[in-house]
Protein backbone atom coordinates (compact mmCIF):
# COMPACT_ATOMS: atom_id res chain seq x y z
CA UNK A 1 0.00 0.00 0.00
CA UNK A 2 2.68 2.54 0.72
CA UNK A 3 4.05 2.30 -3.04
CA UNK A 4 0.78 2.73 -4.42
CA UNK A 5 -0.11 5.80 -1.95
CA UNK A 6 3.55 7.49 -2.58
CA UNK A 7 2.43 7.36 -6.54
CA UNK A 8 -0.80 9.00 -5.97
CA UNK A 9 1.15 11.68 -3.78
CA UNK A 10 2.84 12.52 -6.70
CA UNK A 11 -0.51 12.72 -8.93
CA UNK A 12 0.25 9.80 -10.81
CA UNK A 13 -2.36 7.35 -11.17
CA UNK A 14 -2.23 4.33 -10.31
CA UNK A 15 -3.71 1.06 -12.31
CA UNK A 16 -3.63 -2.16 -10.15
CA UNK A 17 -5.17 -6.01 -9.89
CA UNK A 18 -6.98 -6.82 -7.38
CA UNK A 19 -5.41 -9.87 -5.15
CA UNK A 20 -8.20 -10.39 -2.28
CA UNK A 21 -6.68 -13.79 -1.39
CA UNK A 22 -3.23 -12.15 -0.91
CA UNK A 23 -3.62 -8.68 -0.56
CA UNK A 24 -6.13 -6.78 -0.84
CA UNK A 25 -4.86 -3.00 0.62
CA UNK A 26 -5.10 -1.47 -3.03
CA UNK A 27 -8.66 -1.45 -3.13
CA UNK A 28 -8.38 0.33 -0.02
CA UNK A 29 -5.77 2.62 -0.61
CA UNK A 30 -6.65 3.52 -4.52
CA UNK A 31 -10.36 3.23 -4.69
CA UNK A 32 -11.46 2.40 -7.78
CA UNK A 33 -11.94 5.42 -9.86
CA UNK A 34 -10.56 7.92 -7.51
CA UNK A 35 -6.75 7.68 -7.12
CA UNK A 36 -6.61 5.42 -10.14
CA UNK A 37 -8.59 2.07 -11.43
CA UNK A 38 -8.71 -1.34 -9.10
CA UNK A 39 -9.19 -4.36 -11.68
CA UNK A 40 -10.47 -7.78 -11.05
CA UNK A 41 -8.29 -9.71 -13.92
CA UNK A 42 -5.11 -9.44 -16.10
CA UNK A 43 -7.58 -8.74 -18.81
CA UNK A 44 -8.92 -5.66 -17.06
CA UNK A 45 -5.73 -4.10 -16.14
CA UNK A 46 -4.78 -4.26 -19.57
CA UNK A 47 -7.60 -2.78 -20.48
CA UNK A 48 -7.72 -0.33 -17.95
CA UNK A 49 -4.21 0.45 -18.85
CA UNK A 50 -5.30 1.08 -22.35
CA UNK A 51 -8.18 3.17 -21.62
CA UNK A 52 -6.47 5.39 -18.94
CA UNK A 53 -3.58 6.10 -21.45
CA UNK A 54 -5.36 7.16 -24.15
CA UNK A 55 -7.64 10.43 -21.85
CA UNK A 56 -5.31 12.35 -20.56
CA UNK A 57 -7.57 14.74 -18.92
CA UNK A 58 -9.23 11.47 -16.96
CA UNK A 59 -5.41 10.87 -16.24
CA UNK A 60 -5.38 14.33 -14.51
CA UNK A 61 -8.32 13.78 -12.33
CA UNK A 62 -7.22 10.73 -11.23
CA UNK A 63 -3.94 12.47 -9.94
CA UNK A 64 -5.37 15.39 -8.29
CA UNK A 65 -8.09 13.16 -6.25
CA UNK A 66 -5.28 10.49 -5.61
CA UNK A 67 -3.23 13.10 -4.26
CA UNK A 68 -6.13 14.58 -2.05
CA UNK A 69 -7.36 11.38 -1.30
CA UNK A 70 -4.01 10.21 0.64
CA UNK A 71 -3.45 13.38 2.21
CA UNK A 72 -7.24 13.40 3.79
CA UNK A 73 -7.07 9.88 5.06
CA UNK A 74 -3.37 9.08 6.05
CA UNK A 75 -1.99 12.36 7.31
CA UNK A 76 -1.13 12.13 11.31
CA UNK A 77 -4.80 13.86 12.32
CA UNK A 78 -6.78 11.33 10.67
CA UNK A 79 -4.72 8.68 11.56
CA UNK A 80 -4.60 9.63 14.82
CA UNK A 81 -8.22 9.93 15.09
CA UNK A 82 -9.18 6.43 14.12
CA UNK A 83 -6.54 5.08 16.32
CA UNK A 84 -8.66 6.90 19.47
CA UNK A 85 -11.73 5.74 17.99
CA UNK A 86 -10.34 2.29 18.31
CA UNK A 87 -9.13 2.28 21.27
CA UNK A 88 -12.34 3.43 23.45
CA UNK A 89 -14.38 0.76 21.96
């Protein structure tokens, strides 16, 4: 998750497969559709690959929410929050 949160820092969009048996933090840390596009086979992500590189302006949204997206939910305050929240149930 922290490599595909860094890349969104930096506005880049991130395309990804979805691994629930492994792994399954880049659903959580991309959402699908706002810091980039979460795909369920090798055929989607080379689709989604194809589509996201051809609209550049879609390319650009992605980035900027990505971006805004990490910064809301993993910066210390909101961190910190959720970690009190957890610890008075």
């Amino acid at each position: 998750g922290m490599v595909l949160a860094e890349a969104m820092l930096c506005h880049t969009p991130v395309v990804t497969l979805s691994r629930p048996v492994r792994d399954n933090s880049q659903l959580e840390v991309v959402q699908h559709d706002v810091g980039g596009l979460v795909a369920a086979t090798e055929e989607d992500l080379a689709h989604a690959m194809t589509m996201l590189g051809g609209d550049a302006a879609w390319r650009a949204r992605l980035g900027a929410a990505g971006g805004a997206s990490v910064r809301d939910r993993f910066n210390i305050n909101a961190v910190t929050h959720q970690l009190l929240e957890i610890a008075r149930c």
